[in-house]
Protein backbone atom coordinates (compact mmCIF):
# COMPACT_ATOMS: atom_id res chain seq x y z
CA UNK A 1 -34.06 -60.20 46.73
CA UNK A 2 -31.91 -61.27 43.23
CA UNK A 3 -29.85 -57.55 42.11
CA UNK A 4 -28.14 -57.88 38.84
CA UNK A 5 -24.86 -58.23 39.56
CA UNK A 6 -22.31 -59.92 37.10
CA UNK A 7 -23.62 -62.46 34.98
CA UNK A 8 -22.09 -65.80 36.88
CA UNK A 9 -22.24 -64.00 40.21
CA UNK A 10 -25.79 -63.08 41.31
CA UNK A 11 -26.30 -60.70 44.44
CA UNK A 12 -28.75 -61.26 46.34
CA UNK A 13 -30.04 -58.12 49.35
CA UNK A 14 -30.31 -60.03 52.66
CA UNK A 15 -32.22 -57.79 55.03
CA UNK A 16 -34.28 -56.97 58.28
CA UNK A 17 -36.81 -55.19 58.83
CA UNK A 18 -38.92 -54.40 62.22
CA UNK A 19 -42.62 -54.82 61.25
CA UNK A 20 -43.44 -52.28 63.72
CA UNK A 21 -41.49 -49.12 62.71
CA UNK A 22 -40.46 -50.26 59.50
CA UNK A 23 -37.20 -49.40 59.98
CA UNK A 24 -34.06 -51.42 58.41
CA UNK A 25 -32.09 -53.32 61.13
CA UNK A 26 -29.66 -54.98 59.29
CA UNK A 27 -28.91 -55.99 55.46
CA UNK A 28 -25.60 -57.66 53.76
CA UNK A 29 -25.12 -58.23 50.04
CA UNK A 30 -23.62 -62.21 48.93
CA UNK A 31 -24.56 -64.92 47.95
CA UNK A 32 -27.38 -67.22 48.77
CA UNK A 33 -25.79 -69.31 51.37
CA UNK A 34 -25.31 -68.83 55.00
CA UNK A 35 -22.09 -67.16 54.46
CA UNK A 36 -24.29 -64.04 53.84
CA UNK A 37 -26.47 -64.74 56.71
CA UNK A 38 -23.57 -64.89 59.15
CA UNK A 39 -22.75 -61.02 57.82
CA UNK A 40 -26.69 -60.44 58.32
CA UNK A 41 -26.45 -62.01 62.02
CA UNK A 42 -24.67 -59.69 64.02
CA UNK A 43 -26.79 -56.78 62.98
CA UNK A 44 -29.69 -58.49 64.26
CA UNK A 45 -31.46 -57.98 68.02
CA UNK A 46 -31.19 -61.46 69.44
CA UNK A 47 -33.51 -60.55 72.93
CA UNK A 48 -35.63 -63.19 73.70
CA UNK A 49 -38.21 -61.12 72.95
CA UNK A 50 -38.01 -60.46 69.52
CA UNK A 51 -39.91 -62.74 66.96
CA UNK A 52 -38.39 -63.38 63.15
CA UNK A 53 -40.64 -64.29 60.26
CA UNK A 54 -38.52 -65.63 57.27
CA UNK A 55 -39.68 -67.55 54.16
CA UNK A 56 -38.41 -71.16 54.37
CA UNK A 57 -34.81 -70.80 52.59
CA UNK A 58 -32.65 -72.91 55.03
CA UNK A 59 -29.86 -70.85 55.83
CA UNK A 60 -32.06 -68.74 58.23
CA UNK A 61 -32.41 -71.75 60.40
CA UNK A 62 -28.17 -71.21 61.04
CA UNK A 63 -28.36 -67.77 62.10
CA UNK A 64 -32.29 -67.33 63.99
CA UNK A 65 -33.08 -69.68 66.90
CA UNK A 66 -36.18 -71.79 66.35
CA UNK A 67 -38.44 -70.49 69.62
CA UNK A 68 -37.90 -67.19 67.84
CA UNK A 69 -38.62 -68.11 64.19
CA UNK A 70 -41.71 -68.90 61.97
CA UNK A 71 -41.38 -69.45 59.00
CA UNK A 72 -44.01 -69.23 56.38
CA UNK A 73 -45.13 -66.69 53.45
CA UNK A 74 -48.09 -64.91 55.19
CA UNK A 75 -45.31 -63.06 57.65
CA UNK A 76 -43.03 -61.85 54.90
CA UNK A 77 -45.86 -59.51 52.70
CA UNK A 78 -44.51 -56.46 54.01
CA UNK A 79 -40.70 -57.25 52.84
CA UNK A 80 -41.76 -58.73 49.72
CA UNK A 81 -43.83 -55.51 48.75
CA UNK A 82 -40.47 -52.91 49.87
CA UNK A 83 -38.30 -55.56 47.61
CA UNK A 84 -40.92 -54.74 44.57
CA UNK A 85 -40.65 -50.82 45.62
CA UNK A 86 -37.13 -50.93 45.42
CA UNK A 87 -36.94 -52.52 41.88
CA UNK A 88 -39.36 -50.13 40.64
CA UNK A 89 -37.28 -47.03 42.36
CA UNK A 90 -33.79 -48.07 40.96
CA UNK A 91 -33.51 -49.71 37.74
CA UNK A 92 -30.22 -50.98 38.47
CA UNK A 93 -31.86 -53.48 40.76
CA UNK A 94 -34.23 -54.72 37.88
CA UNK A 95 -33.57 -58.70 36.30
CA UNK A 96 -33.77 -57.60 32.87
CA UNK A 97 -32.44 -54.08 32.47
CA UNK A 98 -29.34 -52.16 31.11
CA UNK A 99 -28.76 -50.42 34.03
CA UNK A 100 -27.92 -53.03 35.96
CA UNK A 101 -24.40 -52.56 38.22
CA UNK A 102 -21.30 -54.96 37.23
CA UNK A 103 -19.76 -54.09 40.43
CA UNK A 104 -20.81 -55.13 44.04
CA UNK A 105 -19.50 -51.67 45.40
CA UNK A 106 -21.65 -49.50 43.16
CA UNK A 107 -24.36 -51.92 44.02
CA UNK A 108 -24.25 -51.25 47.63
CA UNK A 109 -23.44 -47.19 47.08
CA UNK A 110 -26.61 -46.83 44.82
CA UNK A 111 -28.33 -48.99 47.88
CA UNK A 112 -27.33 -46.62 50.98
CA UNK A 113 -28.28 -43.76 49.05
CA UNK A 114 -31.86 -44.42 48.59
């Protein structure tokens, strides 16, 4: 998900989420690239057991091994609906709002107090 960060320097939320519980296993805040998804990768369950279902952006493919990835739209409803809660709960995280946080930090505070 995009957060309004500085105007040059978008954030975007990485994060995981077990479509069982629906509990939060892991998150990181960056960029788009798989510099953020290496921060995302150690807080992930890598059993052989466990499934991912990702959207096609390519830096997933760095950090998930294929036999435990599918990738495709139909897997990532759940996700994409907290990512619209989330907007709608904290303006900060809006596109076009003047609320929006100019620093990373506050960003991630306003975040892990929710």
């Amino acid at each position: 998900m995009e957060l309004c960060g500085l105007k040059k320097q978008p954030i975007w939320l990485w994060w995981a989420i077990d479509r069982t519980s629906h509990q939060i296993v892991g998150f990181a805040l960056g960029e788009r690239g798989t510099k953020t998804a290496k921060v995302l990768q150690p807080q992930l369950p890598m059993d052989g057991h466990i499934h991912y279902c990702t959207d096609a952006h390519r830096p997933y493919k760095a950090i998930i091994k294929a036999e435990q990835h599918t990738v495709g739209k139909a897997h990532t409803h759940h996700i994409e609906s907290l990512n619209n809660k989330l907007r709608w709960y904290l303006a900060r995280l809006g596109r076009k709002t003047h609320a929006y946080s100019k620093s990373a930090t506050a960003l991630l505070h306003s975040l892990l107090f929710v």
